[in-house]
N, C-alpha and C. Protein backbone atom coordinates (compact mmCIF):
# COMPACT_ATOMS: atom_id res chain seq x y z
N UNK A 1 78.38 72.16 87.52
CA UNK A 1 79.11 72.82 88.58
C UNK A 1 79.48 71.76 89.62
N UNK A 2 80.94 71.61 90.20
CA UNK A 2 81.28 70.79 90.92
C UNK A 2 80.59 71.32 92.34
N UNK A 3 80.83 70.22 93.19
CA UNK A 3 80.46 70.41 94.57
C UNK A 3 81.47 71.44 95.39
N UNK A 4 82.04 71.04 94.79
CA UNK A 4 83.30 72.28 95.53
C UNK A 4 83.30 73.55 95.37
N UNK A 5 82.73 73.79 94.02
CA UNK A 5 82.51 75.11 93.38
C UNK A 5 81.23 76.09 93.89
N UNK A 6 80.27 75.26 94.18
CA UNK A 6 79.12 75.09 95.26
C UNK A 6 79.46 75.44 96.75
N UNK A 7 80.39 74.67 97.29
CA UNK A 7 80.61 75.09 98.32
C UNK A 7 81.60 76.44 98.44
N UNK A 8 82.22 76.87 97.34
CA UNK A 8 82.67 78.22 97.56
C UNK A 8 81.93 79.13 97.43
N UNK A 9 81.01 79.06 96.65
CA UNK A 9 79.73 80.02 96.33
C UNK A 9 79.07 80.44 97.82
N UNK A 10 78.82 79.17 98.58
CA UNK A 10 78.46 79.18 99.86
C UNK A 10 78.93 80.11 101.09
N UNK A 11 79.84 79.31 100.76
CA UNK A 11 80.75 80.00 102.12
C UNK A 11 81.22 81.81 101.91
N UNK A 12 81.32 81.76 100.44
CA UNK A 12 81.74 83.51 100.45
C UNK A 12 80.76 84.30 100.96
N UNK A 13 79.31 83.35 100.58
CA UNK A 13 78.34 84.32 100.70
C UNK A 13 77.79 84.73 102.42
N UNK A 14 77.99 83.21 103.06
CA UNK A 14 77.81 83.17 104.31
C UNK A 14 78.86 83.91 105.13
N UNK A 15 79.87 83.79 104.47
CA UNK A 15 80.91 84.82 105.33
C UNK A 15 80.35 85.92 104.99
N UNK A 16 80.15 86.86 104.50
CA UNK A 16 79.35 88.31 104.20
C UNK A 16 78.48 88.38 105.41
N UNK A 17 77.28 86.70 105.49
CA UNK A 17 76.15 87.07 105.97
C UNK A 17 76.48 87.11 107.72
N UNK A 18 77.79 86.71 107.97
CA UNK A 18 78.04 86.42 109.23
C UNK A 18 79.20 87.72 109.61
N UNK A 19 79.76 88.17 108.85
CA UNK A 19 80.71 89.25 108.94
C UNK A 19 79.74 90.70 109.34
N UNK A 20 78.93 90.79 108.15
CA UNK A 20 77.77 92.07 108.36
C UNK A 20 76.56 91.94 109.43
N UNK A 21 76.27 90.35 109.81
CA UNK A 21 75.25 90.09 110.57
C UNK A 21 73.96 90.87 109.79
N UNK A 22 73.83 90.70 108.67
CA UNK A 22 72.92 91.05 107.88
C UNK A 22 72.40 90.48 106.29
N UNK A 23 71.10 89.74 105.42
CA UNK A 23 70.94 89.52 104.45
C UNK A 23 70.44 90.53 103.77
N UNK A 24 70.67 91.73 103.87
CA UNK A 24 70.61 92.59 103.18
C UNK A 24 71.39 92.87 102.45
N UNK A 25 71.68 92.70 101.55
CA UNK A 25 72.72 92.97 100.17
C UNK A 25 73.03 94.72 100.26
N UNK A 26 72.09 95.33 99.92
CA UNK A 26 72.45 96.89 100.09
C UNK A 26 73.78 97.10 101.34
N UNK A 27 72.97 96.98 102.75
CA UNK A 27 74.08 96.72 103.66
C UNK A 27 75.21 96.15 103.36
N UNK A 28 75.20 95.17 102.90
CA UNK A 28 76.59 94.25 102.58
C UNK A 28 77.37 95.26 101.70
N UNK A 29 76.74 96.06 100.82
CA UNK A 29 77.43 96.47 99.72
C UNK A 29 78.09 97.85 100.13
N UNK A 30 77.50 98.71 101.05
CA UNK A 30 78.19 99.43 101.54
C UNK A 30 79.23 99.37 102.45
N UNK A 31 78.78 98.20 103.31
CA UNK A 31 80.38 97.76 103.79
C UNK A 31 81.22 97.28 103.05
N UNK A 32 81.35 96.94 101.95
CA UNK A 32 82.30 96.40 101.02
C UNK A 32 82.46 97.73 100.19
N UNK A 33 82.24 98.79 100.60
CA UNK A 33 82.60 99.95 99.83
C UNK A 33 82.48 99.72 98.36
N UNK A 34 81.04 98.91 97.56
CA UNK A 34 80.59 98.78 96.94
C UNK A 34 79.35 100.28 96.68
N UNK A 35 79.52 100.84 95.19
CA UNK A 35 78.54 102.29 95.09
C UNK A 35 77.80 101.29 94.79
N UNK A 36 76.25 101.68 95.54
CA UNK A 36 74.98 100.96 94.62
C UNK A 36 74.43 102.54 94.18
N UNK A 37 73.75 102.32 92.92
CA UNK A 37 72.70 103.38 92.56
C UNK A 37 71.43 102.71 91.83
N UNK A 38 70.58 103.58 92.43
CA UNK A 38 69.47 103.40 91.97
C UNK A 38 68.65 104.01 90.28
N UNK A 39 68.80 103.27 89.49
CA UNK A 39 68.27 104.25 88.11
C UNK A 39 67.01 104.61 87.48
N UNK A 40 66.21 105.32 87.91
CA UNK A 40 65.01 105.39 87.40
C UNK A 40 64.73 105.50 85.50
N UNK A 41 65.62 105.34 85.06
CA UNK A 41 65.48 105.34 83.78
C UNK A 41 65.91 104.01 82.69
N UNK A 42 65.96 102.89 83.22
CA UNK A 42 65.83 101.25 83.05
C UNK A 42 64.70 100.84 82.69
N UNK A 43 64.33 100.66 81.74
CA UNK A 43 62.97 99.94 80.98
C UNK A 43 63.12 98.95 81.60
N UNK A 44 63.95 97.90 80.66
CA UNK A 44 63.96 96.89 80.77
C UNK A 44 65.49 95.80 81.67
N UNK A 45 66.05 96.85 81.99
CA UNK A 45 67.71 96.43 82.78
C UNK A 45 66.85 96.01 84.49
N UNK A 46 67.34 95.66 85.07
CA UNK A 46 67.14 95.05 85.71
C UNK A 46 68.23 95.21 87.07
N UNK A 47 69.12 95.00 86.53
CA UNK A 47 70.42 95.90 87.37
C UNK A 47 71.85 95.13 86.62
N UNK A 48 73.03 95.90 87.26
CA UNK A 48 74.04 95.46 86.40
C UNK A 48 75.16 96.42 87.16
N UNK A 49 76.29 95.36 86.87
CA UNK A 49 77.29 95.83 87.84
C UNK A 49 79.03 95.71 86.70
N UNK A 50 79.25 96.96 87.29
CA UNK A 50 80.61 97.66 86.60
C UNK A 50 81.63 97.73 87.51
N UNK A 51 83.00 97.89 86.80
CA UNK A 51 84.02 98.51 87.56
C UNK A 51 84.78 99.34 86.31
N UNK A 52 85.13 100.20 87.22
CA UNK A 52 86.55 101.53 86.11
C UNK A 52 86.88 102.31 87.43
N UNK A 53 87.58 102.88 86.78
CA UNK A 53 89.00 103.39 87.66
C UNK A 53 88.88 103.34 88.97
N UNK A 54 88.88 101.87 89.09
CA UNK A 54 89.41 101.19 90.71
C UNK A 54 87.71 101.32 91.93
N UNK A 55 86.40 101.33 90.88
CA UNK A 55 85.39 101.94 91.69
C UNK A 55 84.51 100.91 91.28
N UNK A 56 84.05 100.02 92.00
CA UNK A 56 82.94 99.09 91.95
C UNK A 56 81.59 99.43 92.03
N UNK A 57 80.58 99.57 91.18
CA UNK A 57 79.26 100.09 90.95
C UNK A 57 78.39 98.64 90.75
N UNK A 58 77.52 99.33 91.85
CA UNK A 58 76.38 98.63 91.32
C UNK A 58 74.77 99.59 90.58
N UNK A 59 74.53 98.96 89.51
CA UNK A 59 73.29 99.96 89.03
C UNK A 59 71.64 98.83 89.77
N UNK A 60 70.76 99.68 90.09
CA UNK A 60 69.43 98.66 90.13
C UNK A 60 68.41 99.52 89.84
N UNK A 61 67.29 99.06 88.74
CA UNK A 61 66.34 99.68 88.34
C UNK A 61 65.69 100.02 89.60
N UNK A 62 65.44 101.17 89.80
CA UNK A 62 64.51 101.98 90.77
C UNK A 62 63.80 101.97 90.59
N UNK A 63 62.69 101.33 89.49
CA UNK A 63 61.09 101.01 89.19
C UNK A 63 60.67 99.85 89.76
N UNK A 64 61.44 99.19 90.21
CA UNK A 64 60.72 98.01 90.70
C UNK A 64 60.31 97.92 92.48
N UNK A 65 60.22 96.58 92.60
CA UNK A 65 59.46 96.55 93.94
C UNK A 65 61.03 96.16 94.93
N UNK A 66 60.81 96.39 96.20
CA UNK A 66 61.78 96.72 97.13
C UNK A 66 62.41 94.83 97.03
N UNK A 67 61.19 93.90 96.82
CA UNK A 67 61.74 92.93 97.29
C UNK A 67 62.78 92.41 95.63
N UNK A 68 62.61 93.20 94.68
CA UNK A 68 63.50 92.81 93.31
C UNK A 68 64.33 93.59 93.29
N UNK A 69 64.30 94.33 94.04
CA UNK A 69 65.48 95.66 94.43
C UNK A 69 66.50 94.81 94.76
N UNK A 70 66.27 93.89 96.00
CA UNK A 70 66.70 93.11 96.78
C UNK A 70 67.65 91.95 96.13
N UNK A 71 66.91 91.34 95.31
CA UNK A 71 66.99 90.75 94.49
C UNK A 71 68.44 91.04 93.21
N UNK A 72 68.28 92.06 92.98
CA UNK A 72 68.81 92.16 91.76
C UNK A 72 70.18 92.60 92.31
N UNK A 73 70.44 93.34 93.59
CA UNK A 73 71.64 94.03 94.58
C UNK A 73 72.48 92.55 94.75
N UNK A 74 71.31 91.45 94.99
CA UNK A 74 72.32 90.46 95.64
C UNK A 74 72.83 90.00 94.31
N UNK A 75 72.01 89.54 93.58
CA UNK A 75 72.83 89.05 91.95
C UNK A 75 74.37 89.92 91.74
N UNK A 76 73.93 91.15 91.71
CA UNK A 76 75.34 91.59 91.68
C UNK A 76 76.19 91.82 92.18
N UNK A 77 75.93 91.69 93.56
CA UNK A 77 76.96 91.34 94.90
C UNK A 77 77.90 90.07 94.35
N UNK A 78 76.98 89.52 93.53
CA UNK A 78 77.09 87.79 93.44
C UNK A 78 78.42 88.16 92.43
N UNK A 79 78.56 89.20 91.22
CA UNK A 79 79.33 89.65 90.66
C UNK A 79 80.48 89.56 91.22
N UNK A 80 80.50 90.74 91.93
CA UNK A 80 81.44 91.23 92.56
C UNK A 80 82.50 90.48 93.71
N UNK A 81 81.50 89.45 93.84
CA UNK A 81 82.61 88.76 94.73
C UNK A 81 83.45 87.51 94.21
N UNK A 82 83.55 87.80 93.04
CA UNK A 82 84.33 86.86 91.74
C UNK A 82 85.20 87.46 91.31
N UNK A 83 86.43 87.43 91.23
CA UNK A 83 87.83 88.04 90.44
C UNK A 83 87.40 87.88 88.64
N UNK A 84 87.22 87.05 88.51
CA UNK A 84 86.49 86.33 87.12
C UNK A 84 85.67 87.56 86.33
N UNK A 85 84.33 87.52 87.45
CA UNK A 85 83.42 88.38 87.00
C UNK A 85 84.14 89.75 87.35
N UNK A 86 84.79 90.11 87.53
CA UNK A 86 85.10 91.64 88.06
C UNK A 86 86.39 91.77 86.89
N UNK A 87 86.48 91.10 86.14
CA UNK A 87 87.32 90.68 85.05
C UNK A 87 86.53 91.21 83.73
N UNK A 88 85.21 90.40 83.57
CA UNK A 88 84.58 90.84 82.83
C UNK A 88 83.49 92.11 82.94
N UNK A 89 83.55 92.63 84.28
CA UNK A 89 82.81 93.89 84.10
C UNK A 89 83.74 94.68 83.44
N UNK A 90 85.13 94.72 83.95
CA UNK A 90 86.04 95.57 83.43
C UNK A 90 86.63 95.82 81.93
N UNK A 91 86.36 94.21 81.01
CA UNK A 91 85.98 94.12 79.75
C UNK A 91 84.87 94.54 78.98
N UNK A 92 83.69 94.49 79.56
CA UNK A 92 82.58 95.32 79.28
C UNK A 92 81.50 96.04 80.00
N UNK A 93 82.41 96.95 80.28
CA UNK A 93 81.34 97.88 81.79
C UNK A 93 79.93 98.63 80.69
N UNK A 94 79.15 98.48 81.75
CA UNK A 94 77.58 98.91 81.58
C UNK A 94 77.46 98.07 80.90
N UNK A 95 77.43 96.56 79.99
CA UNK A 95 76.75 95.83 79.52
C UNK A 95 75.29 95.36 80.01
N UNK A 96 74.62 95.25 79.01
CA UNK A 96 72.88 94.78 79.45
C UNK A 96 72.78 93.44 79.47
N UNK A 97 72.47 92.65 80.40
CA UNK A 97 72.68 91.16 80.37
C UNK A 97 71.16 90.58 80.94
N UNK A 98 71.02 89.61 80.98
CA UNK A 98 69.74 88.93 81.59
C UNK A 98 70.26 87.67 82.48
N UNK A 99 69.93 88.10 83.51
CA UNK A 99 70.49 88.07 84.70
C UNK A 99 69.87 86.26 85.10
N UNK A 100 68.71 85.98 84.67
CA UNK A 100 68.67 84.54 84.86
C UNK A 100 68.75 83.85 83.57
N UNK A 101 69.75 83.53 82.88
CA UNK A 101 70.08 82.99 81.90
C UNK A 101 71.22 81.83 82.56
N UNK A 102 71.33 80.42 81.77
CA UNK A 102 71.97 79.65 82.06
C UNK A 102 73.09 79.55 81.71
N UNK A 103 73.92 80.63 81.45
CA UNK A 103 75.46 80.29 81.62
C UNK A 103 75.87 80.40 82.76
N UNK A 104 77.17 80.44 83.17
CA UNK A 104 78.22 79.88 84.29
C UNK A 104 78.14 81.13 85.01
N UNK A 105 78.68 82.07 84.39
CA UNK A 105 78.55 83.75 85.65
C UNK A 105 77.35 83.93 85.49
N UNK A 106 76.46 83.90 85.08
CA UNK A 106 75.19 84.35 85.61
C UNK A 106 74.67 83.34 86.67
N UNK A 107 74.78 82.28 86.58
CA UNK A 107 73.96 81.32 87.62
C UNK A 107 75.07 81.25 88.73
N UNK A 108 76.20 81.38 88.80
CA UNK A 108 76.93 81.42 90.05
C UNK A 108 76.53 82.84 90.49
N UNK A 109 76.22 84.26 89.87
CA UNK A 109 75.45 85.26 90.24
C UNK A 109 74.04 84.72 91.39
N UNK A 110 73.30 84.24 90.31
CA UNK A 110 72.01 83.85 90.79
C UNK A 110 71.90 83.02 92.22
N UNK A 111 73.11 81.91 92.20
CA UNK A 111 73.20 81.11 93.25
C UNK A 111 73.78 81.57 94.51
N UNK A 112 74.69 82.74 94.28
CA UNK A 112 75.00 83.64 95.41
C UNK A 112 73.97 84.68 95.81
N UNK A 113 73.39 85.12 95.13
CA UNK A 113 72.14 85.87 95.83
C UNK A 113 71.34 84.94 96.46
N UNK A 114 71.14 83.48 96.20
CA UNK A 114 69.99 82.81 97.12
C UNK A 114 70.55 82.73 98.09
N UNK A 115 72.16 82.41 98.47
CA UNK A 115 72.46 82.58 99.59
C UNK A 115 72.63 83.60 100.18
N UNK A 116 72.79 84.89 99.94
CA UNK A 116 72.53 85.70 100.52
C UNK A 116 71.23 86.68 100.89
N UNK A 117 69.85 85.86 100.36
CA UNK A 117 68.89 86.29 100.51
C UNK A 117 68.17 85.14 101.55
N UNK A 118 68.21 84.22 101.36
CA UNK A 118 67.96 82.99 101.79
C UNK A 118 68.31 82.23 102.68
N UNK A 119 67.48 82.16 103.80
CA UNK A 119 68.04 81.29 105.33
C UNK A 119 67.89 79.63 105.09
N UNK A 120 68.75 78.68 105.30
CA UNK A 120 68.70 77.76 104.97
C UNK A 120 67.27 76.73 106.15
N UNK A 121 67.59 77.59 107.48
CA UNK A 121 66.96 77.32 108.65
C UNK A 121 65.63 77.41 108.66
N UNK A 122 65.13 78.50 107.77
CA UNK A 122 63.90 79.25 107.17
C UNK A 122 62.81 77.95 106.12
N UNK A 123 64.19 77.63 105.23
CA UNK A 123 63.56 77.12 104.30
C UNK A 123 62.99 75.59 104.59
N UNK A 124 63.56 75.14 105.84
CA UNK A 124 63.58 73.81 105.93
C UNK A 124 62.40 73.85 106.92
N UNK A 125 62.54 74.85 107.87
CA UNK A 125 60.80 75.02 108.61
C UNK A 125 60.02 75.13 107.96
N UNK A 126 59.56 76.04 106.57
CA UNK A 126 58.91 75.97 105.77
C UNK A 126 58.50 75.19 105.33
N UNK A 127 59.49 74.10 104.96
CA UNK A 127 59.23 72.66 104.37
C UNK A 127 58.24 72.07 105.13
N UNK A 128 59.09 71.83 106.72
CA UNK A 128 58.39 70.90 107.41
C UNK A 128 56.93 71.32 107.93
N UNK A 129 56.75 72.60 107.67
CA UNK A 129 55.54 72.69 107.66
C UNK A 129 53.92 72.85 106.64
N UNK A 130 54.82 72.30 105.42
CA UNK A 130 54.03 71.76 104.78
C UNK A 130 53.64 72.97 103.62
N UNK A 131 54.41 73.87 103.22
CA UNK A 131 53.86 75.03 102.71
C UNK A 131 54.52 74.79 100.75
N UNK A 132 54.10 74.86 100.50
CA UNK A 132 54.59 74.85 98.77
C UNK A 132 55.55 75.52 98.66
N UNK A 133 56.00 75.79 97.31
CA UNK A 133 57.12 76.60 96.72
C UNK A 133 56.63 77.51 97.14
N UNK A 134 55.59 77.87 95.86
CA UNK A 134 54.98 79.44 96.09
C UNK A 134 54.56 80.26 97.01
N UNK A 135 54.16 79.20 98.13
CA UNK A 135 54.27 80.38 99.10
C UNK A 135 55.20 80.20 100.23
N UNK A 136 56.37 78.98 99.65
CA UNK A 136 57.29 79.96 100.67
C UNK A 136 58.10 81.31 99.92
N UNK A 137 58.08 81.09 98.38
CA UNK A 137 58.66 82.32 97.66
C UNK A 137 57.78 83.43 97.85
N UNK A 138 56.37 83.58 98.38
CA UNK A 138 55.74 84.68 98.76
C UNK A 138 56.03 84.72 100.31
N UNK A 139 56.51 84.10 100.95
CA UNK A 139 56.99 84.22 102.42
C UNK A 139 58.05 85.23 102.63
N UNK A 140 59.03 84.37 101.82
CA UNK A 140 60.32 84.69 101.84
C UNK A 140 61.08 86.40 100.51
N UNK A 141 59.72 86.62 99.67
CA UNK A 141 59.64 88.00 99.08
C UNK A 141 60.49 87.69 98.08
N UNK A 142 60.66 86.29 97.19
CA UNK A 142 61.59 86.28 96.32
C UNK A 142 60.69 85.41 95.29
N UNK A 143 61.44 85.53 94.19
CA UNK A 143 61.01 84.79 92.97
C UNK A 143 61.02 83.40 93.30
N UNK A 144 60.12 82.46 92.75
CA UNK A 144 59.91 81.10 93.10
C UNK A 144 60.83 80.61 92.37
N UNK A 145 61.71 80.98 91.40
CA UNK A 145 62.81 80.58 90.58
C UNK A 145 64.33 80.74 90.97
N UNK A 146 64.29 81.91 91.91
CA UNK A 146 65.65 81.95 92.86
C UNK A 146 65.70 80.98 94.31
N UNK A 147 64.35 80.86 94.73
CA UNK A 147 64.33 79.78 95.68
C UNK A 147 64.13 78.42 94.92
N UNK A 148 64.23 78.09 93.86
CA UNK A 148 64.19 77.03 93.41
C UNK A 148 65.86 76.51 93.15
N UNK A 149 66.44 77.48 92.69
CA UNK A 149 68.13 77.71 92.54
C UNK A 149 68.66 77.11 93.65
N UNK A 150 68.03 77.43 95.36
CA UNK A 150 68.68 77.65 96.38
C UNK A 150 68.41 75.82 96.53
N UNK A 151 66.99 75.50 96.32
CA UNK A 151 66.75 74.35 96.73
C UNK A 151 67.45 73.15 95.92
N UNK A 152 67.83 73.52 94.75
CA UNK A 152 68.56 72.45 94.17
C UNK A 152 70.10 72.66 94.57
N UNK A 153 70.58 73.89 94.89
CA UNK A 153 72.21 73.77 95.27
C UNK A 153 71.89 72.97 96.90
N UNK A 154 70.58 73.18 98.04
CA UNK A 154 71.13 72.39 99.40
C UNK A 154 70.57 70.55 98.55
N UNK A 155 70.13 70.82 98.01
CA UNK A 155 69.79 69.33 97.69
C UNK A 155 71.19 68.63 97.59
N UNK A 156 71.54 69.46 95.85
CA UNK A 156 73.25 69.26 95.54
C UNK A 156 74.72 68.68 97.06
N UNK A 157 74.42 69.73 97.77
CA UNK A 157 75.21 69.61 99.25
C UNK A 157 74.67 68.83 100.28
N UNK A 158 74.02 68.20 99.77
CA UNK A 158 73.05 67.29 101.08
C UNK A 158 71.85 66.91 101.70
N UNK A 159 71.16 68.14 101.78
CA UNK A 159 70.59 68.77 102.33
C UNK A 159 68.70 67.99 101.76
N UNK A 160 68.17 67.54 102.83
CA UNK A 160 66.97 66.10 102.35
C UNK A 160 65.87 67.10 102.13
N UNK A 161 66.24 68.08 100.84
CA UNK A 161 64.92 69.01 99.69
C UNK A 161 65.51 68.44 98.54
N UNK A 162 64.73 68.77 98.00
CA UNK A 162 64.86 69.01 95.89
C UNK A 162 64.04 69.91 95.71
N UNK A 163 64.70 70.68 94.57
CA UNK A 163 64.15 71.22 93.38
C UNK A 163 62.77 70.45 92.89
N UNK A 164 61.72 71.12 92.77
CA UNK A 164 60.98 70.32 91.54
C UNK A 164 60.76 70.33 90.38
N UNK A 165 61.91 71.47 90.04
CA UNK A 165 62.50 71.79 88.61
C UNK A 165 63.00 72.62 88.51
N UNK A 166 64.24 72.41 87.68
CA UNK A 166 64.94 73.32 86.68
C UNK A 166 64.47 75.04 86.91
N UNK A 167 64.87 75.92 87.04
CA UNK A 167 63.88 77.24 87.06
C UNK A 167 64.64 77.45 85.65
N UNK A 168 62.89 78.39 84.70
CA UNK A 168 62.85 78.88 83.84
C UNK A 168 64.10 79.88 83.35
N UNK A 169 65.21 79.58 82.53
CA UNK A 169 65.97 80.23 82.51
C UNK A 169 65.90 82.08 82.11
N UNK A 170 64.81 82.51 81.84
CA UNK A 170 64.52 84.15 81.33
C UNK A 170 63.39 84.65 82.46
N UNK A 171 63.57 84.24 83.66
CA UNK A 171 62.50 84.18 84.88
C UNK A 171 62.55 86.04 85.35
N UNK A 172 64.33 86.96 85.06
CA UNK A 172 63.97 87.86 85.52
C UNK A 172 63.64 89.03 84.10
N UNK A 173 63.00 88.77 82.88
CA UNK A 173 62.38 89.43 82.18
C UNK A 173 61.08 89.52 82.23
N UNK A 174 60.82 89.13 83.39
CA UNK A 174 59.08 89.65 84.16
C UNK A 174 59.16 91.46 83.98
N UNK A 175 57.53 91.60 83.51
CA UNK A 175 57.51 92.72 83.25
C UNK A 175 57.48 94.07 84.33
């Protein structure tokens, strides 16, 4: 992924976070006259986002915990704010996908939810105060693999963190 491509990922997402004055994805999504629903009948889906006749849906398993709720709303926010991806929901609406897998729309998914879950200001106090991954990903109520995403794209843009690896590409088929 180019740097540029990076920095659009960025900025769409930060415009949301500065337009709504909110990192709440749910919020975001209702101002974008985005349907979210909640499905209590998802084993194993995770969430997943459609469009048909001119109506943007988002689905999110309702079994899980508020902070993967969170999680999974912004991934598909991350959808939706792609002509591309809103291309291919419309080619295959309700498809079951796995949402941290390493192709191109899923990780530009993934990389727009860290920014929209994720304070850059947050992460770097964290740093400087000496706290690990794991618990700034238990700080911050997110998978240590989406803040790992976030830390290699500010690395990518500048930003004096790294990654200390690669995140596990099947990270959201946690049970």
């Amino acid at each position: 992924m180019t740097l540029f491509e990076r920095n659009a990922i960025y900025y769409a997402a930060m415009e949301l976070v500065h337009k709504y004055v909110t990192r709440n994805p749910f919020v975001i999504c209702t101002n974008l006259g985005i349907h979210v629903y909640e499905r209590n009948d998802f084993e194993k889906i995770k969430g997943m986002y459609s469009v048909g006749n001119r109506r943007r849906n988002i689905f999110v398993n309702g079994n899980m915990l508020e902070e993967e709720k969170w999680m999974s709303c912004g991934h598909e926010l991350g959808h939706d704010s792609y002509p591309r991806h809103r291309k291919l929901a419309r080619k295959c609406p309700m498809k079951d996908t796995s949402f941290f897998i390493r192709n191109t729309t899923e990780y530009e998914a993934n990389l727009f939810a860290s920014h929209i879950l994720l304070d850059e200001d947050t992460i770097l106090t964290h740093a400087a105060e000496g706290l690990e991954l794991d618990q700034m990903a238990a700080i911050m109520n997110v998978y240590r693999e989406l803040l790992l995403i976030k830390l290699e794209d500010m690395n990518q843009r500048g930003y004096p963190v790294r990654a200390a690896y690669i995140p596990e590409t099947n990270f959201w088929k946690r049970a």
